[in-house]
N, C-alpha and C. Protein backbone atom coordinates (compact mmCIF):
# COMPACT_ATOMS: atom_id res chain seq x y z
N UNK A 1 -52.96 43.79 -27.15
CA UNK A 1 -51.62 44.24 -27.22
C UNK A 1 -50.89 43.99 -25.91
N UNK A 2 -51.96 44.15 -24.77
CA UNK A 2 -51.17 44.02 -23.57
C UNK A 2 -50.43 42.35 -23.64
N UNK A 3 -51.53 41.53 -23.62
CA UNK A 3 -51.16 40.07 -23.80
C UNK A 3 -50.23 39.80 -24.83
N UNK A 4 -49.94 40.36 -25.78
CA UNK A 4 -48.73 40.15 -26.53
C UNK A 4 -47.18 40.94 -25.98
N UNK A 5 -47.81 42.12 -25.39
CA UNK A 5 -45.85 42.34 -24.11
C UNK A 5 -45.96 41.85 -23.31
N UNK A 6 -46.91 41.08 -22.95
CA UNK A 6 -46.63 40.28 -21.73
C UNK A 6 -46.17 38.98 -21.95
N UNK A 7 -46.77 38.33 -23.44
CA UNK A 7 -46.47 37.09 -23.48
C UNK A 7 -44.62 37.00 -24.13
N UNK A 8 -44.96 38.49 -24.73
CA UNK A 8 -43.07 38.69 -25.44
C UNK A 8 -42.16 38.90 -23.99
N UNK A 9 -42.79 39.34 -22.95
CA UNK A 9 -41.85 39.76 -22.09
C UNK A 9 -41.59 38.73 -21.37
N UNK A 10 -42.47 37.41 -20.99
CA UNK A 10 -42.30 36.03 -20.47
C UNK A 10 -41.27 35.36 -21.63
N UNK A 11 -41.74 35.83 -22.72
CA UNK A 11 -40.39 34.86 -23.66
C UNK A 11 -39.05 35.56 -23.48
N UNK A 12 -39.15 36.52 -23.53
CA UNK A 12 -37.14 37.41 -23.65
C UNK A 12 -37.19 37.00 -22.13
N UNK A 13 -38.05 37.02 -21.19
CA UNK A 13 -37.62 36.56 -19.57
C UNK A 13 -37.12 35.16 -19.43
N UNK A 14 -37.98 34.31 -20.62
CA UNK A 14 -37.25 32.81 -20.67
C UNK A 14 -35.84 32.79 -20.89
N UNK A 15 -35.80 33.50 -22.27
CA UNK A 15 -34.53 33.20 -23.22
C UNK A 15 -33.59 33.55 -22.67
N UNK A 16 -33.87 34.67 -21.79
CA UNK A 16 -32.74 35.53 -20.79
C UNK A 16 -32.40 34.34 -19.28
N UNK A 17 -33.30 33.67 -18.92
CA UNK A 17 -33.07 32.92 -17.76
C UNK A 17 -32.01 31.87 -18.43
N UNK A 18 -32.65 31.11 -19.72
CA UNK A 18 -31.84 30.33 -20.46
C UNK A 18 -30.76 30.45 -20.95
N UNK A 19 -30.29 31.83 -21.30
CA UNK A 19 -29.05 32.66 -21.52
C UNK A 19 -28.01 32.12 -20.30
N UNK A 20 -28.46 32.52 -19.10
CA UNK A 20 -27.62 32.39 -17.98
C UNK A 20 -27.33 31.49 -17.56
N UNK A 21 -28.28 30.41 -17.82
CA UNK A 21 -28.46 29.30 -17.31
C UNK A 21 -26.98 28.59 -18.61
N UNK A 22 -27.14 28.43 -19.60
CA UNK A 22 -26.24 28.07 -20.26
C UNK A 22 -24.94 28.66 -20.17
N UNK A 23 -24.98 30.25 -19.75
CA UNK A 23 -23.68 30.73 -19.29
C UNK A 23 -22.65 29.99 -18.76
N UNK A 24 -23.48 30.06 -17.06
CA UNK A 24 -22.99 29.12 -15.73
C UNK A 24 -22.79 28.02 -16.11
N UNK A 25 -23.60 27.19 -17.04
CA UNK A 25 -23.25 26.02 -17.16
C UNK A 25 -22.29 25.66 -17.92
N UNK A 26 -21.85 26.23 -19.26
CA UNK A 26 -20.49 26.11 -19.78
C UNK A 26 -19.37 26.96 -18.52
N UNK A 27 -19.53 28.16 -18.29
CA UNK A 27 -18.52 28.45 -17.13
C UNK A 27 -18.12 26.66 -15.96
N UNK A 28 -19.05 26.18 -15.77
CA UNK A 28 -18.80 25.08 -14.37
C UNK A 28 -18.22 23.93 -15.35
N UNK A 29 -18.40 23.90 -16.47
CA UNK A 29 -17.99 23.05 -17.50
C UNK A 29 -16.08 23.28 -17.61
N UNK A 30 -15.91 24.27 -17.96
CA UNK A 30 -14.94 24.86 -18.19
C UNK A 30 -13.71 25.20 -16.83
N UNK A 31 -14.72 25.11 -15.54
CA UNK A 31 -13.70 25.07 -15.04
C UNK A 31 -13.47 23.69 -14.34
N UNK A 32 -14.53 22.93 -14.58
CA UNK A 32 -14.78 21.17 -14.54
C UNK A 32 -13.20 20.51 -15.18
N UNK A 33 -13.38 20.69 -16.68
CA UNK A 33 -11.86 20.82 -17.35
C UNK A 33 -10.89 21.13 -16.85
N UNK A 34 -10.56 22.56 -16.38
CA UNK A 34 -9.20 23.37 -15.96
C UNK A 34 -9.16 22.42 -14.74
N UNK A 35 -9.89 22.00 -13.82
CA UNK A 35 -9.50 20.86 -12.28
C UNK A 35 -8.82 19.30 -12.69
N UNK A 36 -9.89 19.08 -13.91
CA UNK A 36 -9.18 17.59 -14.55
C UNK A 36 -8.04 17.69 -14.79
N UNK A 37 -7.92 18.49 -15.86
CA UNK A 37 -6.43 18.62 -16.41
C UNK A 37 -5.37 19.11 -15.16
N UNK A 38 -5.43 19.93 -14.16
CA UNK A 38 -5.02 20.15 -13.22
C UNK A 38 -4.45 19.24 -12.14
N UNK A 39 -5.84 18.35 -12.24
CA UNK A 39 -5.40 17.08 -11.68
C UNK A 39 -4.57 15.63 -12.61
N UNK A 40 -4.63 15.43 -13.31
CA UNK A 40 -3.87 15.21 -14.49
C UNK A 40 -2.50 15.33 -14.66
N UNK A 41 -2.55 16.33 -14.68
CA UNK A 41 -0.92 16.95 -14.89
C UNK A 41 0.14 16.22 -13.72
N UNK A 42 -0.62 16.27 -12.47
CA UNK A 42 -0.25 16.08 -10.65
C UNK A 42 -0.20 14.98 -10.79
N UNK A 43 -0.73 14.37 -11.37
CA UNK A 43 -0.86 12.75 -11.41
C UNK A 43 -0.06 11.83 -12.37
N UNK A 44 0.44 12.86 -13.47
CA UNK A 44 1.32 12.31 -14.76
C UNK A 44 2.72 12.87 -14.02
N UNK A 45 3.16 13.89 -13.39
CA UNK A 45 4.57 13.98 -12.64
C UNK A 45 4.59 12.50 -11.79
N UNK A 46 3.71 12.51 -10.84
CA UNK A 46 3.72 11.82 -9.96
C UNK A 46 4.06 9.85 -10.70
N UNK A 47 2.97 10.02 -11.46
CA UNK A 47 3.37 8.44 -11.84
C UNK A 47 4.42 8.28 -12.84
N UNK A 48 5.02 9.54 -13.23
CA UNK A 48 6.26 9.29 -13.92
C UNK A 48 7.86 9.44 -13.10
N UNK A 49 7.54 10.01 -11.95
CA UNK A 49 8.49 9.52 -10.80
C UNK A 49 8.36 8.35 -10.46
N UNK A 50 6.92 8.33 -9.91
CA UNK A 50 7.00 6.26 -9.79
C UNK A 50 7.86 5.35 -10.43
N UNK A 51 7.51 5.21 -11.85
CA UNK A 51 8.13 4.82 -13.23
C UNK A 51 9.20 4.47 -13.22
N UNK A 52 9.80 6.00 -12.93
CA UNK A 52 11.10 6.00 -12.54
C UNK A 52 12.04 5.55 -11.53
N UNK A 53 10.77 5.50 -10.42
CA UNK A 53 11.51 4.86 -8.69
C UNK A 53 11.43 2.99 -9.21
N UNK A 54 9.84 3.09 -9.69
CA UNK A 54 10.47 1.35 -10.13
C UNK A 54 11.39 1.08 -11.21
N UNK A 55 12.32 1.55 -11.96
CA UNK A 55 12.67 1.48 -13.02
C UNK A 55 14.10 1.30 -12.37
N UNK A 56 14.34 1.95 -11.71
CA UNK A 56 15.34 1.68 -10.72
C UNK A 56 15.24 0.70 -10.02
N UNK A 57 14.29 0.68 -8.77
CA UNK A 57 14.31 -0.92 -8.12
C UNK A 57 14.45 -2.18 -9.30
N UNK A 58 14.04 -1.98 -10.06
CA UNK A 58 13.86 -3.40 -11.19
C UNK A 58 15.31 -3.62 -11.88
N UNK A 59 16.22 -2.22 -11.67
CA UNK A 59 17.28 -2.51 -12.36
C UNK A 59 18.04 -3.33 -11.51
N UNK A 60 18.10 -2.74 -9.70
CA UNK A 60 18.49 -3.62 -8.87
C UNK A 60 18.47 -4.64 -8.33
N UNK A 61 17.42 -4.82 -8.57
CA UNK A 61 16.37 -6.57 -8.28
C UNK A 61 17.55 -7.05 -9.52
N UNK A 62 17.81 -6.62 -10.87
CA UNK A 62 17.86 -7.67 -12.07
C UNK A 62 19.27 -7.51 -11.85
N UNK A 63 19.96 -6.69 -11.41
CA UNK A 63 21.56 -6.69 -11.17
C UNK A 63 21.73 -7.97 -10.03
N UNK A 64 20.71 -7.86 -8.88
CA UNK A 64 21.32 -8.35 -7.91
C UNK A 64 20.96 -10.05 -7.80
N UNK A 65 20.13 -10.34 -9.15
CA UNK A 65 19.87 -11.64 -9.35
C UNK A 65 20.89 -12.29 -10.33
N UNK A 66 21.11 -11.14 -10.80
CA UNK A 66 22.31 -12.00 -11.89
C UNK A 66 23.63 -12.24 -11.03
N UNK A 67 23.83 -11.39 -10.10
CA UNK A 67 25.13 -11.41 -9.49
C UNK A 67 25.01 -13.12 -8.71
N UNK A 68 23.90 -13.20 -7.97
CA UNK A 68 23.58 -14.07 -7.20
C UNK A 68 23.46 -15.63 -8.10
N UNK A 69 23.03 -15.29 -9.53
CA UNK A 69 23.32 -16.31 -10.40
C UNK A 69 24.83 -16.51 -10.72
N UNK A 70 25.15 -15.55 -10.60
CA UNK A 70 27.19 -16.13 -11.19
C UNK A 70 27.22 -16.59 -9.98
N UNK A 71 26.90 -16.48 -8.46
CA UNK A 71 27.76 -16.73 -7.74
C UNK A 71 27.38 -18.53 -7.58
N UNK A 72 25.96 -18.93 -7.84
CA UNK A 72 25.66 -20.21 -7.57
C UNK A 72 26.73 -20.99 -8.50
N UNK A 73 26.39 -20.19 -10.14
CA UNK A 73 27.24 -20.94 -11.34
C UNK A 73 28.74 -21.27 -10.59
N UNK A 74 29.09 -20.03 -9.95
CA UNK A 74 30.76 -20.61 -9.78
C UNK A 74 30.57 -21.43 -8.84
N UNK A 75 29.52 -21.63 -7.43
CA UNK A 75 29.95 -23.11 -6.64
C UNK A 75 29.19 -23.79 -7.21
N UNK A 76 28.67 -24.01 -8.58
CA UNK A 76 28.32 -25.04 -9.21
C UNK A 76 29.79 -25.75 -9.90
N UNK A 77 30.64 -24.72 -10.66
CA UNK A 77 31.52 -25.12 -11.80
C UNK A 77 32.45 -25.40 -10.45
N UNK A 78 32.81 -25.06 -9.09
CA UNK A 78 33.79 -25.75 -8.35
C UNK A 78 33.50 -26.79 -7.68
N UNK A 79 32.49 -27.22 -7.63
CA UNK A 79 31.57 -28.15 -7.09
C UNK A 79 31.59 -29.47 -8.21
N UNK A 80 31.32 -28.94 -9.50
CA UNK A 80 31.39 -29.96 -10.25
C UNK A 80 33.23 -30.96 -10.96
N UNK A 81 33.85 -29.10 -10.52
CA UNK A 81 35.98 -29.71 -10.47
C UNK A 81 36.00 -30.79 -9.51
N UNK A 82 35.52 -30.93 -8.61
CA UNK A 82 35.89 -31.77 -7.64
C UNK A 82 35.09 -32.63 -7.87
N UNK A 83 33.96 -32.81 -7.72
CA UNK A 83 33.08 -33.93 -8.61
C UNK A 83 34.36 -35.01 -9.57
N UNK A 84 34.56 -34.19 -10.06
CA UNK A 84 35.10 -34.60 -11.36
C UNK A 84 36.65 -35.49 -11.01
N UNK A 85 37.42 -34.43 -10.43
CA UNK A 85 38.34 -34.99 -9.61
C UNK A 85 38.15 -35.90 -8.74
N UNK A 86 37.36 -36.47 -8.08
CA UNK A 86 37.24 -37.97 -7.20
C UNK A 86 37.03 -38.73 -8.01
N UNK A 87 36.40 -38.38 -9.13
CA UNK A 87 35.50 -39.42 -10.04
C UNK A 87 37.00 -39.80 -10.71
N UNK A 88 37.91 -39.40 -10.92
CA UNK A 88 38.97 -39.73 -11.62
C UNK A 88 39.83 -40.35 -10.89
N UNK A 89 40.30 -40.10 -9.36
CA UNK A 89 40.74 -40.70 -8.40
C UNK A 89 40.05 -42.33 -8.08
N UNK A 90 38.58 -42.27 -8.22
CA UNK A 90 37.90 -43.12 -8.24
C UNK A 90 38.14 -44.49 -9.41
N UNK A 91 37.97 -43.48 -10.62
CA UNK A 91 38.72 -44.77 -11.51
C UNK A 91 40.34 -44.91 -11.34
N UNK A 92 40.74 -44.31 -10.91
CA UNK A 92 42.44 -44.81 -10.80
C UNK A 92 42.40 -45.86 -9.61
N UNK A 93 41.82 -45.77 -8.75
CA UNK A 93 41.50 -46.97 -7.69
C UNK A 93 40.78 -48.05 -8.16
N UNK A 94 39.41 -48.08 -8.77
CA UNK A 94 39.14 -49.33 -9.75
C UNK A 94 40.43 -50.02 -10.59
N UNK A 95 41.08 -49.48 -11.23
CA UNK A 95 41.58 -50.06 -12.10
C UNK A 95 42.60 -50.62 -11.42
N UNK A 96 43.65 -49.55 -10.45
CA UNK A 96 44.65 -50.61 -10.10
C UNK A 96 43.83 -51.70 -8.57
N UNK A 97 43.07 -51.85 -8.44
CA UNK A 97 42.09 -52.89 -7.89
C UNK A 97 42.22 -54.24 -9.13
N UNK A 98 41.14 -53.77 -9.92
CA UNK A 98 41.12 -54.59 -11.08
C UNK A 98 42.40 -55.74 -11.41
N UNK A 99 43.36 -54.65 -11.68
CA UNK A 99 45.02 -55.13 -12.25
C UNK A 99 45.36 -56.24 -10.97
N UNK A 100 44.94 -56.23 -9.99
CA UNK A 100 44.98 -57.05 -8.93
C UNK A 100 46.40 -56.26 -8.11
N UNK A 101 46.66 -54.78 -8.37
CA UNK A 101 47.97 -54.33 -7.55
C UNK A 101 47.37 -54.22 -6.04
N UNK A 102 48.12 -54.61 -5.34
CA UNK A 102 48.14 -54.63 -3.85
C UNK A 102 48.59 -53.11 -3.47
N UNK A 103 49.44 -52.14 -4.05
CA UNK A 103 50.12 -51.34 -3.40
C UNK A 103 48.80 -50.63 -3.22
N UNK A 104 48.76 -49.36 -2.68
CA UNK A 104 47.86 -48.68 -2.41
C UNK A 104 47.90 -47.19 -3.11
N UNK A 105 47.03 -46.96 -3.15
CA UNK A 105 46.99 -45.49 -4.30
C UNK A 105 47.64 -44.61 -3.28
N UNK A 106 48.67 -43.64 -4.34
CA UNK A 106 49.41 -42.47 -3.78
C UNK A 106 48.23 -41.48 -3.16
N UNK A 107 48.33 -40.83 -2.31
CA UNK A 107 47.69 -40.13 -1.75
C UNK A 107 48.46 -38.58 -1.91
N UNK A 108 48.28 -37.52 -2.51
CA UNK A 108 48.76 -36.92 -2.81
C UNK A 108 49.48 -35.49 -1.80
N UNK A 109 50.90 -34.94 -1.72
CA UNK A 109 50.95 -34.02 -0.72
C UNK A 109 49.80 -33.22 -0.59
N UNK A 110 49.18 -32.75 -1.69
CA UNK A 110 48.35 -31.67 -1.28
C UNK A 110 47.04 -32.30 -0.48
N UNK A 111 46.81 -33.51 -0.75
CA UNK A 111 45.74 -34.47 0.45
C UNK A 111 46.14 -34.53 1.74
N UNK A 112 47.40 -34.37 1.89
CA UNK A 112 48.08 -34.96 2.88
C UNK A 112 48.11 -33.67 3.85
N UNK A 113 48.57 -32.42 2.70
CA UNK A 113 48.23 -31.16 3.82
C UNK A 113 46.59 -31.01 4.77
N UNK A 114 45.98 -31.36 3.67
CA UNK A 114 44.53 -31.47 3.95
C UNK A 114 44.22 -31.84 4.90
N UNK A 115 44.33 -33.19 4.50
CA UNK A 115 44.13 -34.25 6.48
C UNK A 115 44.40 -33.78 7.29
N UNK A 116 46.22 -33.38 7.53
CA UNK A 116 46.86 -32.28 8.89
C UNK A 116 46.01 -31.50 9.20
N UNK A 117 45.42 -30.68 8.13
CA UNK A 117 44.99 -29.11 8.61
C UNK A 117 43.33 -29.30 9.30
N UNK A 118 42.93 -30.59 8.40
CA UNK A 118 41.61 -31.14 9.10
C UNK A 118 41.52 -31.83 10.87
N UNK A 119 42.43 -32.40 10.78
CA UNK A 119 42.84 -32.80 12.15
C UNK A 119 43.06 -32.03 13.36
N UNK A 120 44.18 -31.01 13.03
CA UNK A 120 44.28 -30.06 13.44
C UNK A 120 43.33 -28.94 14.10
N UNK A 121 42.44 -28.59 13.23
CA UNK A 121 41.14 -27.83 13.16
C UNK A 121 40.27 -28.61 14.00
N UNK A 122 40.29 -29.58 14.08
CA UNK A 122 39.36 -30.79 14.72
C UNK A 122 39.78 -30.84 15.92
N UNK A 123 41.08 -30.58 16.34
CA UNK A 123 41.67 -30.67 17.74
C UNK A 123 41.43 -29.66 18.33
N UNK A 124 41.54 -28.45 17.59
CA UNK A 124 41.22 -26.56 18.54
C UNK A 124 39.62 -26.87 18.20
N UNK A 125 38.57 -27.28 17.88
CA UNK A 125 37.52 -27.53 18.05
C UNK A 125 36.98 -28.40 19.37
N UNK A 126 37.55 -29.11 19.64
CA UNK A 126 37.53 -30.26 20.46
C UNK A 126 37.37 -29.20 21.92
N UNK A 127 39.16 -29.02 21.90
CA UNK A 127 39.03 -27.92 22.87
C UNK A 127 38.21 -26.41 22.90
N UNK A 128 38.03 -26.57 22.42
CA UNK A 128 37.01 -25.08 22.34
C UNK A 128 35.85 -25.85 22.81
N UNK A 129 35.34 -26.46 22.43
CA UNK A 129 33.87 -27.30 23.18
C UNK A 129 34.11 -27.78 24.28
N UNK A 130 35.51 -28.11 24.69
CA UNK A 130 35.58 -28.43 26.26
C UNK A 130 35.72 -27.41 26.96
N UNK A 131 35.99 -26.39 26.42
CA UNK A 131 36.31 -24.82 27.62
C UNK A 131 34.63 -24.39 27.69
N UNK A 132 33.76 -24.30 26.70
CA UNK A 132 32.73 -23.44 26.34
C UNK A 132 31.66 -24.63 27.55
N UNK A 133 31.82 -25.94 27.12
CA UNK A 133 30.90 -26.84 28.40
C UNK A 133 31.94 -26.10 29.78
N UNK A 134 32.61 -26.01 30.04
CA UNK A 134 33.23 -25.51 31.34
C UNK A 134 32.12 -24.44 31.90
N UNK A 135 32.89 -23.54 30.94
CA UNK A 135 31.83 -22.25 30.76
C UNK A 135 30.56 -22.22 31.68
N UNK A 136 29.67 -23.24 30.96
CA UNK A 136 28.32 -23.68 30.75
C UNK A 136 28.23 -24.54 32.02
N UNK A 137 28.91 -25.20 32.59
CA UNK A 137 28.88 -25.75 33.95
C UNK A 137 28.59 -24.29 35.08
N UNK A 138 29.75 -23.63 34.51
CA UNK A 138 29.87 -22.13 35.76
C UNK A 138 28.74 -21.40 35.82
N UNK A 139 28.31 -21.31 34.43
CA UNK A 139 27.18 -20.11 34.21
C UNK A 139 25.77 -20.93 34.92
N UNK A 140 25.96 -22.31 34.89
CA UNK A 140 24.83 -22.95 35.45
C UNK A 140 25.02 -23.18 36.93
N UNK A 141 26.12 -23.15 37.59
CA UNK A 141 26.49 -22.90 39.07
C UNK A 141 25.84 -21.65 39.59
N UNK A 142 26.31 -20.92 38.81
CA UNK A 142 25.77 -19.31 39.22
C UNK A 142 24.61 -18.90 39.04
N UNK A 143 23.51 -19.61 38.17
CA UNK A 143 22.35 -19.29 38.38
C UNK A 143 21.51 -20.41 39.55
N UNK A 144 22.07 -21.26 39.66
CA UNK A 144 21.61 -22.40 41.02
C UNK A 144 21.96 -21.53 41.96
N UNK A 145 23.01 -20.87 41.87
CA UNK A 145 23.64 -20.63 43.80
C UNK A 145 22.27 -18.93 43.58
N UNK A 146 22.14 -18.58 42.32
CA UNK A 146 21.38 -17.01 42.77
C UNK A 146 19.42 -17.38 42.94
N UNK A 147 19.58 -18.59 42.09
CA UNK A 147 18.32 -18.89 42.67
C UNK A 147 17.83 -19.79 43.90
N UNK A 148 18.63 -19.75 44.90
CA UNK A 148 18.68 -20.57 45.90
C UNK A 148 17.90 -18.93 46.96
């Protein structure tokens, strides 16, 4: 009889260690979960601000490429007016070539402003590069005479 409460009291001592043991272990389970999800949660705000911060940059990237595309298109489409315009000037000079006319193609006022204003611009350039070498003579005097 003794060996049978002893051997019953080693088993309810098992079942009871095993009791606890499964306790703790769903408890560390459970709060294993409550940290995931915890962490989870921190991590779904977080990458849905991201989301949002790139969702924005990408709108600006795609605004600021399209803008940058109209702007090529338009010095493409003014690029190609003038294209177009010599090319027409061009055949009006072939042809009265051709016809064998001697006179010389009209050159138009608004060409004519052109040239002036090119010339012009070309002359306050001129001088501006002769004052700025001046300049550049002095500034090179003055570092000869300080490194002497």
């Amino acid at each position: 009889m003794k060996l049978v409460k002893k051997q019953l009291a080693e088993k309810m001592g098992r079942t009871k260690r095993r009791q606890i043991f499964l306790f703790l272990l769903g408890l560390v389970m459970l709060m294993g979960i409550g940290v995931y999800l915890r962490l989870w949660t921190i991590d779904y705000r977080i990458s849905s601000s991201d989301s949002e911060l790139l969702r924005k940059q990408f709108d600006l990237a795609s605004r600021e490429a399209m803008d940058e595309s109209a702007e090529w298109r338009m010095r493409y489409d003014s690029e190609s007016n003038k294209a177009a315009k010599c090319y027409t000037e061009l055949e009006k000079i072939k042809k009265s070539k051709s016809r064998g006319e001697t006179a010389e193609v009209e050159i138009s006022t608004g060409q004519n402003r052109k040239i002036e204003m090119l010339q012009k611009e070309n002359m306050d350039l001129l001088e501006r590069v002769e004052s700025l070498k001046q300049e550049l003579e002095t500034e090179k005097l003055k570092c000869s005479t300080r490194n002497i």
